[in-house]
N, C-alpha and C. Protein backbone atom coordinates (compact mmCIF):
# COMPACT_ATOMS: atom_id res chain seq x y z
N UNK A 1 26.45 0.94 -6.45
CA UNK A 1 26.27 2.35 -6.73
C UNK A 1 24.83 2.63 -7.17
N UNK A 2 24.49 2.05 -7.73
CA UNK A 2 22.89 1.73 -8.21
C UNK A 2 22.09 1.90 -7.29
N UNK A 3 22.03 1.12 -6.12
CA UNK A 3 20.84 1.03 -5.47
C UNK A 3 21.24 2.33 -4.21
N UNK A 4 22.37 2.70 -4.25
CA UNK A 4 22.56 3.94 -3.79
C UNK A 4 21.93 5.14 -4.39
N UNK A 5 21.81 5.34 -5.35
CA UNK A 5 21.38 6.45 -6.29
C UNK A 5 20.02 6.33 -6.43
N UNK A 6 18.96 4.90 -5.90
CA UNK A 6 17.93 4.78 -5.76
C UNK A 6 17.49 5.29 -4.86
N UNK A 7 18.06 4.78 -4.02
CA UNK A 7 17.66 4.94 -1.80
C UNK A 7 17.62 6.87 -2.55
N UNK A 8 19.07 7.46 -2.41
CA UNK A 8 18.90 8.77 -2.30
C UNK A 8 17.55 9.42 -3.21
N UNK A 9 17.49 9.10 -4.38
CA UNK A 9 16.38 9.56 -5.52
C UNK A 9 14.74 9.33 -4.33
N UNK A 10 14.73 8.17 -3.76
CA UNK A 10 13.74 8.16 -2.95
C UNK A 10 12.34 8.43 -2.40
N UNK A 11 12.98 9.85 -1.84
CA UNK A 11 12.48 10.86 -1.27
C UNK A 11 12.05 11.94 -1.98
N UNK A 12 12.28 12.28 -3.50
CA UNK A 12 11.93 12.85 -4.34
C UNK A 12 10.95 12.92 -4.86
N UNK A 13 10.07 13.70 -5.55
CA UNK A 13 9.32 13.42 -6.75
C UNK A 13 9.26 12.22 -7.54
N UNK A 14 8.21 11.85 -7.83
CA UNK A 14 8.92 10.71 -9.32
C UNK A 14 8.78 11.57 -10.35
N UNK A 15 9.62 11.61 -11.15
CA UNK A 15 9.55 12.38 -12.77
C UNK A 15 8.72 11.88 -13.84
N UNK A 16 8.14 10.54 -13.32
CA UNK A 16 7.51 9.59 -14.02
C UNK A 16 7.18 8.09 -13.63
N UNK A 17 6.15 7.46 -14.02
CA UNK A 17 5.93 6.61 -13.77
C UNK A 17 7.02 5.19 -13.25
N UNK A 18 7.66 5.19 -14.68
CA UNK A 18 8.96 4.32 -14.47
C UNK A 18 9.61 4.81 -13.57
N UNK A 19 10.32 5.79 -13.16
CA UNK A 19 10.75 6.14 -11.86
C UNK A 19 9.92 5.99 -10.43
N UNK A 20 8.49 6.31 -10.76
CA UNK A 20 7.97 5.76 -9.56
C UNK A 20 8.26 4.27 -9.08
N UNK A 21 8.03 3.32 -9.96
CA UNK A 21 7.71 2.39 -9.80
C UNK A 21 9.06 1.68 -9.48
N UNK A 22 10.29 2.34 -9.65
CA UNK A 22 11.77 1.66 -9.67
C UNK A 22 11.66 2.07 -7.75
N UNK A 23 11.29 3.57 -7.43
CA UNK A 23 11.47 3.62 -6.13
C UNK A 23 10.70 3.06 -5.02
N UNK A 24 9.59 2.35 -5.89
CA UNK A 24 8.51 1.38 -4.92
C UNK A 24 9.33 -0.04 -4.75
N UNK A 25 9.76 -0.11 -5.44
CA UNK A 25 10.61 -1.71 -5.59
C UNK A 25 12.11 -1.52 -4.54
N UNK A 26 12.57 -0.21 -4.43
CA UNK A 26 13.55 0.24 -3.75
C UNK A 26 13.47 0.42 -2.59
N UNK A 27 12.01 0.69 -2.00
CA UNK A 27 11.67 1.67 -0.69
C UNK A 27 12.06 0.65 0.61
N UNK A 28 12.73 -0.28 0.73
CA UNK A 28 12.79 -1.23 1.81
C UNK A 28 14.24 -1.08 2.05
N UNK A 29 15.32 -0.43 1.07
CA UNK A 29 16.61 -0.68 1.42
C UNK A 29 16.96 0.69 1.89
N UNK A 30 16.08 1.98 2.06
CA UNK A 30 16.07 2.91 3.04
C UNK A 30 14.87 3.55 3.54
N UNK A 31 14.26 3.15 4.07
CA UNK A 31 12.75 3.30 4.45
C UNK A 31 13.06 4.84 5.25
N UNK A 32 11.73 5.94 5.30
CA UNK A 32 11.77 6.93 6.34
C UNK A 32 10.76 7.59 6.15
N UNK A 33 9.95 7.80 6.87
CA UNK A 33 8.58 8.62 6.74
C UNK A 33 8.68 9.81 5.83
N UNK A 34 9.69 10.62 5.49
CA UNK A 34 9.34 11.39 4.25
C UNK A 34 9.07 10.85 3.00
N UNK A 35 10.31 9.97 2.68
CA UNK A 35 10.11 8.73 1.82
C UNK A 35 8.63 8.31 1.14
N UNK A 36 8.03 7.50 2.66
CA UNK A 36 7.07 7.01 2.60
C UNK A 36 5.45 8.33 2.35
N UNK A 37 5.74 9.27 2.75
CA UNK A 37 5.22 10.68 2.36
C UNK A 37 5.15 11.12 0.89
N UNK A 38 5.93 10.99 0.37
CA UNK A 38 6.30 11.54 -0.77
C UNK A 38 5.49 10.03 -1.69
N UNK A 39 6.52 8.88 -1.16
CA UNK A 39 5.75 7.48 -2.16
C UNK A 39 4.43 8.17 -2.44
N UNK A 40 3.90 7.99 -1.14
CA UNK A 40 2.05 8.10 -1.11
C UNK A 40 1.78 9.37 -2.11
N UNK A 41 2.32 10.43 -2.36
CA UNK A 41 1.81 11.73 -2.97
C UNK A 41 2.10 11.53 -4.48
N UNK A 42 3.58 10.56 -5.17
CA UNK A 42 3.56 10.03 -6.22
C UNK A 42 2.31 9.29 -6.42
N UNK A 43 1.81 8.04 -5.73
CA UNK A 43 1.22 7.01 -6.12
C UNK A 43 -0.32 8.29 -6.26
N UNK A 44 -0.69 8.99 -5.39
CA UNK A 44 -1.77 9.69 -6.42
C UNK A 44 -2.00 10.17 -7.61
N UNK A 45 -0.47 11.23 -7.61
CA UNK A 45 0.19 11.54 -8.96
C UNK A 45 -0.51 10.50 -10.24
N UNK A 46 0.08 9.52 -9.86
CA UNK A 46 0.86 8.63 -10.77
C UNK A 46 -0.97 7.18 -10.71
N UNK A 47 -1.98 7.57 -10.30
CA UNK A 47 -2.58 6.24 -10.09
C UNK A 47 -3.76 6.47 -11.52
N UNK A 48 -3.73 7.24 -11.95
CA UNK A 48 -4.62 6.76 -13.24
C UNK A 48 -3.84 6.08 -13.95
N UNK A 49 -2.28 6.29 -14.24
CA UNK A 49 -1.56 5.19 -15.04
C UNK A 49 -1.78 4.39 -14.70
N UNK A 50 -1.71 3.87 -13.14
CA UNK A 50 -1.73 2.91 -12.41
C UNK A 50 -2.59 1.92 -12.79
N UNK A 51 -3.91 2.56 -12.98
CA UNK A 51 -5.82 2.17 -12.74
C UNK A 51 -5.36 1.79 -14.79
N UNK A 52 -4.90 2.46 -15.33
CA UNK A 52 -5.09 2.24 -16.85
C UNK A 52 -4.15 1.02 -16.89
N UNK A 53 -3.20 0.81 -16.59
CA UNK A 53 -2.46 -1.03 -17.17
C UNK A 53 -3.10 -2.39 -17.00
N UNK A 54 -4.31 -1.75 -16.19
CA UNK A 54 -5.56 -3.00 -16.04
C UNK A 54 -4.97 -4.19 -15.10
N UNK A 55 -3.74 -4.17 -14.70
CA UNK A 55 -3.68 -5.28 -14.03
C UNK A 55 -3.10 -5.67 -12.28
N UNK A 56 -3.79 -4.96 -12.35
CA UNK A 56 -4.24 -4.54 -10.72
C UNK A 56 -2.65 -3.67 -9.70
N UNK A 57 -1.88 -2.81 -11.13
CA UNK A 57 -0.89 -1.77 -10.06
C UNK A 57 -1.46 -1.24 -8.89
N UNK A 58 -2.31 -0.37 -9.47
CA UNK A 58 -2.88 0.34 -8.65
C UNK A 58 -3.30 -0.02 -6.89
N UNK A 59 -3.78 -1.39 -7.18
CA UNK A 59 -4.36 -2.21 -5.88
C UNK A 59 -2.87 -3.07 -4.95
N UNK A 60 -1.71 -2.82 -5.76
CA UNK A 60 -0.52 -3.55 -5.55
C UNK A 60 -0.31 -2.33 -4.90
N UNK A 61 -0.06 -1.20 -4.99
CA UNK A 61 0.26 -0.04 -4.62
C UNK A 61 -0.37 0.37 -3.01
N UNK A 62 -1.56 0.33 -3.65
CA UNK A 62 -2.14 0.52 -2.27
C UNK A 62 -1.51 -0.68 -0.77
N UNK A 63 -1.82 -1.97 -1.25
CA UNK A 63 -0.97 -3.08 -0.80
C UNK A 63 0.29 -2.24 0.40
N UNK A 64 0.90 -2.11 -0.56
CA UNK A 64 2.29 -1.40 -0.21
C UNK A 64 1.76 -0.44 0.67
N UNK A 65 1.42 0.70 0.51
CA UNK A 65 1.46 1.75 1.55
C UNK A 65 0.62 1.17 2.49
N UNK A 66 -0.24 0.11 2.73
CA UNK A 66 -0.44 -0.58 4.25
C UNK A 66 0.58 -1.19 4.71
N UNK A 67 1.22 -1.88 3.61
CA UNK A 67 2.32 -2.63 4.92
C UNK A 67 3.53 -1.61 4.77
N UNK A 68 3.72 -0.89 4.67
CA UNK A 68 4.73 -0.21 5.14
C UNK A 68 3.71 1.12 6.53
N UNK A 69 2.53 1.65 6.50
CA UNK A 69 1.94 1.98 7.24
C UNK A 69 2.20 1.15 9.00
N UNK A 70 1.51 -0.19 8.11
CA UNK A 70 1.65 -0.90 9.04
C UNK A 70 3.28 -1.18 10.13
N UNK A 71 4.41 -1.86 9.09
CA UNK A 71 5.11 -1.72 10.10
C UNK A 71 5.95 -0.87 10.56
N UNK A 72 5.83 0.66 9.78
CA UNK A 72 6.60 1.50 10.78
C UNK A 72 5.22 2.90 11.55
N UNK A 73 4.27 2.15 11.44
CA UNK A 73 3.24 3.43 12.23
C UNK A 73 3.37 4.44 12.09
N UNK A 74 3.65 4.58 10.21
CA UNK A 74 3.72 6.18 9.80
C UNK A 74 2.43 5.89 9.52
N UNK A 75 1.55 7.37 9.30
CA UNK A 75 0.34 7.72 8.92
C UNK A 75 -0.28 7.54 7.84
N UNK A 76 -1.66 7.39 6.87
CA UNK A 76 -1.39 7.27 5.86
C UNK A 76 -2.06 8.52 5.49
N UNK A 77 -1.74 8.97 4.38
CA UNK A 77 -2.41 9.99 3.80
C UNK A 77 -3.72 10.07 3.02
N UNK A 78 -4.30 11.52 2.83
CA UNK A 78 -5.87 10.93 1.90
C UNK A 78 -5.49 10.96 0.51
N UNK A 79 -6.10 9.88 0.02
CA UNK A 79 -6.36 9.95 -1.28
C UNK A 79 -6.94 8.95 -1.76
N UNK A 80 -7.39 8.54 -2.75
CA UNK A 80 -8.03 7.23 -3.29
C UNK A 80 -7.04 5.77 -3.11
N UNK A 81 -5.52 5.47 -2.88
CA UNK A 81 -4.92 4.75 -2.50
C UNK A 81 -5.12 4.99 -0.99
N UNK A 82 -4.62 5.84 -0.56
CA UNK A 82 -4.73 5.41 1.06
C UNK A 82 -5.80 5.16 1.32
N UNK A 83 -7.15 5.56 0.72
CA UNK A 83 -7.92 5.26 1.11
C UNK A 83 -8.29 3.49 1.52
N UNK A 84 -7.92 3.10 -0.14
CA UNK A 84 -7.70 1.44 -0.88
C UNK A 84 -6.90 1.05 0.89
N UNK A 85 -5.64 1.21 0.85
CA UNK A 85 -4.91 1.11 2.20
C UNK A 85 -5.41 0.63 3.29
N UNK A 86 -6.05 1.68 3.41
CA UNK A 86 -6.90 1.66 5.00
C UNK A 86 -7.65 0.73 5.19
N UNK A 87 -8.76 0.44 3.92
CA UNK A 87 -9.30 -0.48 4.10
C UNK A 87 -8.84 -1.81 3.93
N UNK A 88 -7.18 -2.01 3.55
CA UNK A 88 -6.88 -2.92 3.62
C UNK A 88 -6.29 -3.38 4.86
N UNK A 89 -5.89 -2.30 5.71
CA UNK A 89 -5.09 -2.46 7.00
C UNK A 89 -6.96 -2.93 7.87
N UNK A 90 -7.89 -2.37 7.37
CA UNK A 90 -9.19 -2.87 8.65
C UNK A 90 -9.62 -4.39 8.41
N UNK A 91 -9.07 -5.06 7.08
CA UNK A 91 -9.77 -6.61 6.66
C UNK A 91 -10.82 -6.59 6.59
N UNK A 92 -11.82 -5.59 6.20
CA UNK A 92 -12.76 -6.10 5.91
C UNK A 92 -13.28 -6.28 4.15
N UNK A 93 -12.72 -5.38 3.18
CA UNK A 93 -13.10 -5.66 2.19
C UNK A 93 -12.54 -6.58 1.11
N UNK A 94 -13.00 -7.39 -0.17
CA UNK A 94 -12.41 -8.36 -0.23
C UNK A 94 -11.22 -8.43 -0.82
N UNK A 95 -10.73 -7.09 -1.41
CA UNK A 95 -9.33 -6.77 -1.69
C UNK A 95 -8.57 -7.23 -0.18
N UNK A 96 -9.12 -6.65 0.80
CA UNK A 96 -8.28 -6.82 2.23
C UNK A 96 -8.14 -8.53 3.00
N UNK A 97 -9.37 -9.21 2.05
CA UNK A 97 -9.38 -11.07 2.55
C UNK A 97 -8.27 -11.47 1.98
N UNK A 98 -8.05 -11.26 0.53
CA UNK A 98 -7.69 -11.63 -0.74
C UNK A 98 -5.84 -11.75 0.16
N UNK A 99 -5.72 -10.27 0.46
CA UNK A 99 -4.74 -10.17 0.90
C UNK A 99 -3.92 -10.88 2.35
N UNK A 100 -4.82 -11.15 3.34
CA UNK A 100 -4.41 -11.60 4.56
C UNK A 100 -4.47 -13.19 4.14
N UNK A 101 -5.02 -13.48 3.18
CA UNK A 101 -5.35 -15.15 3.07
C UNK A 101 -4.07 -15.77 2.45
N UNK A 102 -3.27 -16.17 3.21
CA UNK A 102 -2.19 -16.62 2.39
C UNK A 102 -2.35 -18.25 1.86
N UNK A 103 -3.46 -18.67 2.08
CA UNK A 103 -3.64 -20.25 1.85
C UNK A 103 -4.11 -19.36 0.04
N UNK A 104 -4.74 -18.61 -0.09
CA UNK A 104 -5.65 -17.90 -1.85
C UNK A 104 -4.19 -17.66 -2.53
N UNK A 105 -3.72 -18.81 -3.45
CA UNK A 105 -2.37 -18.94 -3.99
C UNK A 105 -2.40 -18.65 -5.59
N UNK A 106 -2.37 -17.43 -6.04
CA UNK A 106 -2.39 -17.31 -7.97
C UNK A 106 -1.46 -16.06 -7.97
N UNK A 107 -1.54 -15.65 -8.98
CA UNK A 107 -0.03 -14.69 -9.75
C UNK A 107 0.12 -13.99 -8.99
N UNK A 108 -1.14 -13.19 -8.43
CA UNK A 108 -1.92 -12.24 -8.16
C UNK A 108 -1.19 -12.17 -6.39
N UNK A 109 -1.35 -13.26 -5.75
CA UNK A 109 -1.19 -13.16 -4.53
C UNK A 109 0.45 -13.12 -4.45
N UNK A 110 1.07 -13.98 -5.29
CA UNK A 110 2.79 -13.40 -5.72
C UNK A 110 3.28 -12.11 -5.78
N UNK A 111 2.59 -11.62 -6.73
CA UNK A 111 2.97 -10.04 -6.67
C UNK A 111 2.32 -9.27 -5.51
N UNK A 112 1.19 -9.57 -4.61
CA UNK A 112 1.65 -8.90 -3.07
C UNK A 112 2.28 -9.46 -2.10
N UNK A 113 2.97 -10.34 -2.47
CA UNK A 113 4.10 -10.89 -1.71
C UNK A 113 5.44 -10.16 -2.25
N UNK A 114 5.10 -9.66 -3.51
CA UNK A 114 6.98 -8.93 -3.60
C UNK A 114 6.46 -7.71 -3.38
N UNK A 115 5.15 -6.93 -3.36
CA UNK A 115 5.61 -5.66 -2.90
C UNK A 115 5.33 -5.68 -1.53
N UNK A 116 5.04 -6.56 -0.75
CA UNK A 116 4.90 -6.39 0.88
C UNK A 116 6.75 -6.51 1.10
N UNK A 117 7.34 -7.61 0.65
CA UNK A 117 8.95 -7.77 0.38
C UNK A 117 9.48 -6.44 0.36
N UNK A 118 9.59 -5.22 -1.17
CA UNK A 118 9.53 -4.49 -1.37
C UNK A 118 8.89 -2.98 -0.20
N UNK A 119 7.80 -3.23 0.22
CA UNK A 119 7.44 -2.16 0.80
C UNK A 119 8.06 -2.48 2.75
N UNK A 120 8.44 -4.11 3.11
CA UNK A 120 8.93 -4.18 4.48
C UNK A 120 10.20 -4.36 4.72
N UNK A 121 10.56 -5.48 3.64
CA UNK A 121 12.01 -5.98 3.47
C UNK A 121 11.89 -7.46 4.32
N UNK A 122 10.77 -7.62 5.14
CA UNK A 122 10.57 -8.77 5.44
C UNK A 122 10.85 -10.40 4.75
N UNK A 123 11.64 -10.88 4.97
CA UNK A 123 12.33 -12.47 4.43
C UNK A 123 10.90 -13.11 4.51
N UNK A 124 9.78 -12.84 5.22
CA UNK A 124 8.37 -13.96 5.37
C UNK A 124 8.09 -14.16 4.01
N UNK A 125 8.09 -12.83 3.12
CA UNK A 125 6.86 -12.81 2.20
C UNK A 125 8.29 -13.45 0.75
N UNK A 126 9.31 -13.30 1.37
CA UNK A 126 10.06 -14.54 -0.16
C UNK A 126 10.24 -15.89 0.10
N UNK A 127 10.23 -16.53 1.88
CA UNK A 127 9.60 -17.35 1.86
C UNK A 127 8.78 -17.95 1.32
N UNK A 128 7.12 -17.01 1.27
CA UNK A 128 6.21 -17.63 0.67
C UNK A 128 6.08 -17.72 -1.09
N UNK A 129 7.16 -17.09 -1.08
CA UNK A 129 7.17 -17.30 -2.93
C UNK A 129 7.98 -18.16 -3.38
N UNK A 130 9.53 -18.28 -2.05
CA UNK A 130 10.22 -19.45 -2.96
C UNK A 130 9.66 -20.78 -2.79
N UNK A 131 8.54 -21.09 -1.71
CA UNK A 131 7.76 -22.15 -1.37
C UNK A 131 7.30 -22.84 -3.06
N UNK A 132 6.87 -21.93 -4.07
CA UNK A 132 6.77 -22.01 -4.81
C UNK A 132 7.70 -22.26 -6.44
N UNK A 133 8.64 -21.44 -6.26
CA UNK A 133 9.44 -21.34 -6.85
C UNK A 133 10.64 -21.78 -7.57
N UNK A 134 10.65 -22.88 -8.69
CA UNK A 134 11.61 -23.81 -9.24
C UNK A 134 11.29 -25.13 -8.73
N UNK A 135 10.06 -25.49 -8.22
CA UNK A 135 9.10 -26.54 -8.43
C UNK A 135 9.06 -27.13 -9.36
N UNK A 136 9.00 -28.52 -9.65
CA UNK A 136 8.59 -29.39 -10.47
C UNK A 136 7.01 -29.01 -11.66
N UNK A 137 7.32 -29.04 -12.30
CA UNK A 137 5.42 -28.52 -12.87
C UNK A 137 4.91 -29.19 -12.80
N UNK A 138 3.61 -28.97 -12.14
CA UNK A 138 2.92 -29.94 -12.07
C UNK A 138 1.70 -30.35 -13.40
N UNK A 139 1.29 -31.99 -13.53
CA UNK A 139 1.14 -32.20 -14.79
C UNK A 139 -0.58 -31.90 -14.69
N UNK A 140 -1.13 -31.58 -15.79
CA UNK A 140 -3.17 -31.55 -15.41
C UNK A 140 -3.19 -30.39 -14.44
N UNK A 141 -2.39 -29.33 -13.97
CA UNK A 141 -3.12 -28.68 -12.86
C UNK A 141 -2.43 -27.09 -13.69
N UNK A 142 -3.33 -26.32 -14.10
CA UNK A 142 -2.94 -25.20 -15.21
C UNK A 142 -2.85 -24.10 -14.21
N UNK A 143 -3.52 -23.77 -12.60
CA UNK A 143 -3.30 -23.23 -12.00
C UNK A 143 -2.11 -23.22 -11.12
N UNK A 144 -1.74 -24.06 -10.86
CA UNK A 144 -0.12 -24.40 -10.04
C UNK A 144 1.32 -24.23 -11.15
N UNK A 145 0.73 -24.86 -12.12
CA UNK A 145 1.71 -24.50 -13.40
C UNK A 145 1.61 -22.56 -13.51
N UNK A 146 0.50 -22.18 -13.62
CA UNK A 146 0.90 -20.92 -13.49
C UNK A 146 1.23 -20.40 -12.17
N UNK A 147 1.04 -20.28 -11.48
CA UNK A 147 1.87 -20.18 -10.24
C UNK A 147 3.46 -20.45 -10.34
N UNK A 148 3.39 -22.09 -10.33
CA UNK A 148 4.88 -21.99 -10.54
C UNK A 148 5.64 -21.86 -11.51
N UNK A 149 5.13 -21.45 -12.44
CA UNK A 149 6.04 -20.38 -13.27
C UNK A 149 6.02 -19.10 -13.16
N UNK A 150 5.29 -18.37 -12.78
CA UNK A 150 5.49 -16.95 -12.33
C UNK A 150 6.16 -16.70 -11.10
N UNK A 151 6.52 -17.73 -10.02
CA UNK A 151 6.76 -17.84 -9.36
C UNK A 151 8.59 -18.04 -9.19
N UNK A 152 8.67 -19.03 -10.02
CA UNK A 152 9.87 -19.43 -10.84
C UNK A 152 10.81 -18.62 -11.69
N UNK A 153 10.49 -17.66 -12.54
CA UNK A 153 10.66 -16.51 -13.43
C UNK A 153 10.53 -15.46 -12.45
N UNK A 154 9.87 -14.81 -11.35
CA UNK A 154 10.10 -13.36 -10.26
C UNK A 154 11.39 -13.50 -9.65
N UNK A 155 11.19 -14.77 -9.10
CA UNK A 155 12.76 -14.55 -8.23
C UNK A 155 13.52 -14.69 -8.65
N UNK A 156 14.15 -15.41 -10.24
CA UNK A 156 15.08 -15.35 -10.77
C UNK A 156 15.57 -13.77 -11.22
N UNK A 157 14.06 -13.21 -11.50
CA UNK A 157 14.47 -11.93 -12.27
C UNK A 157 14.42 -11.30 -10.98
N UNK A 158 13.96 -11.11 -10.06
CA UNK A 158 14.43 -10.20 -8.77
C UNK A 158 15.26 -10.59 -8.20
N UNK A 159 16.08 -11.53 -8.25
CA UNK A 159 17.50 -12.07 -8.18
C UNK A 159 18.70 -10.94 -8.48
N UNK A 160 18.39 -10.71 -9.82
CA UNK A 160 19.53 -10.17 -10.48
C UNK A 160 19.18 -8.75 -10.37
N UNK A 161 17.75 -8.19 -9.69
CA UNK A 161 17.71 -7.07 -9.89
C UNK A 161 18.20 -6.66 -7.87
N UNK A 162 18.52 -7.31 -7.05
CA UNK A 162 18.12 -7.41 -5.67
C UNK A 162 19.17 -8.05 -5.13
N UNK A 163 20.23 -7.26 -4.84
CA UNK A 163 21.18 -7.88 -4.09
C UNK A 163 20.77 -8.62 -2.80
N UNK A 164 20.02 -7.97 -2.32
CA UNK A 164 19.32 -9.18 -0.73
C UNK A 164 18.69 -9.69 -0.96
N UNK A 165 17.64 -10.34 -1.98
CA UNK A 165 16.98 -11.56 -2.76
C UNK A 165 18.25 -12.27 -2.83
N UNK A 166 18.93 -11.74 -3.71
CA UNK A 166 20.36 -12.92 -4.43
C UNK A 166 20.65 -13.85 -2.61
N UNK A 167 21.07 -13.12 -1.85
CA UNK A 167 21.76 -13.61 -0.64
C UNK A 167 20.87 -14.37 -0.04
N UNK A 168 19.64 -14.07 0.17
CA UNK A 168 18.25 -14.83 0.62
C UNK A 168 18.65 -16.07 0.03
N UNK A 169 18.28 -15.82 -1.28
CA UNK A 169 17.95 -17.40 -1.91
C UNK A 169 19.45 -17.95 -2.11
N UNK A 170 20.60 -17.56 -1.97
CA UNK A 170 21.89 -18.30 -1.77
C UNK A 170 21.56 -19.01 -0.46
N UNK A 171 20.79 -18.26 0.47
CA UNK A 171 20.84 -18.96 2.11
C UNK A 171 20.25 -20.27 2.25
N UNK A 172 19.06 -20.15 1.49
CA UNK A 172 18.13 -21.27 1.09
C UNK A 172 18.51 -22.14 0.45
N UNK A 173 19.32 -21.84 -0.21
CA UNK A 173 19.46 -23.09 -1.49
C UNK A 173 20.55 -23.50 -1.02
């Protein structure tokens, strides 16, 4: 009933941040160009909060409205995210390397792997996280340890928040 009352809320306004951000995490289990219309007109709304939590929403956001741009060839709109967007859909700037480089492995590249997840619904991008995920820690290496614990701790907690995560990683395991 939950993620029903999400899908429909959707297409709405966000009333707020936390609501934005519940329907960015949602937008894959009913995708539709108004939807994706409206996302984009929140995430302007809503991107100085974004730009103020310092830890790179804002650029996660943008993330998102390329790959959902990308795979349903809706348009993107102007604003300082689509803009971010665009130049992430052309590869050339280094937000846009950062992003296509899937060998460049830190927290950072995790969390645009769950909102590309999030913004496509694509199984590739939890692939590349459970690759990671409930790994052994590794001993002397403080970067893989963080990795695989952030890695380790997302999908458990997007587990329980994500009925098609849960089934994913039942398939896998």
């Amino acid at each position: 009933a939950r993620e029903h009352d999400d899908r429909s809320r959707q297409g709405a306004r966000a009333e707020n941040a936390d609501h934005f951000s519940n329907a960015l995490s949602n937008f894959y289990l009913a995708p539709s160009q108004d939807a994706f219309t409206e996302l984009q007109k929140n995430a302007e709304q809503f991107k100085a909060e974004l730009k103020a939590k310092g830890n790179g929403a804002d650029s996660l956001v943008a993330v998102m409205i390329a790959r959902i741009s990308q795979k349903h060839g809706w348009p993107i709109v102007d604003g300082t995210l689509g803009e971010r967007a665009k130049e992430i859909l052309a590869g050339k700037s280094p937000l846009a390397k950062f992003v296509a480089d899937d060998a460049q492995v830190n927290p950072t590249k995790l969390d645009v792997w769950w909102v590309s997840y999030f913004a496509t619904g694509e199984e590739r991008y939890l692939e590349n996280i459970l690759q990671y995920a409930g790994l052994e820690m590794p001993k002397g290496d403080l970067a893989r340890v963080t990795v695989t614990g952030a890695a380790t701790w997302s999908f458990k907690s997007n587990c329980k928040q994500h009925q098609s995560i849960l089934e994913f990683a039942k398939r896998k395991l």
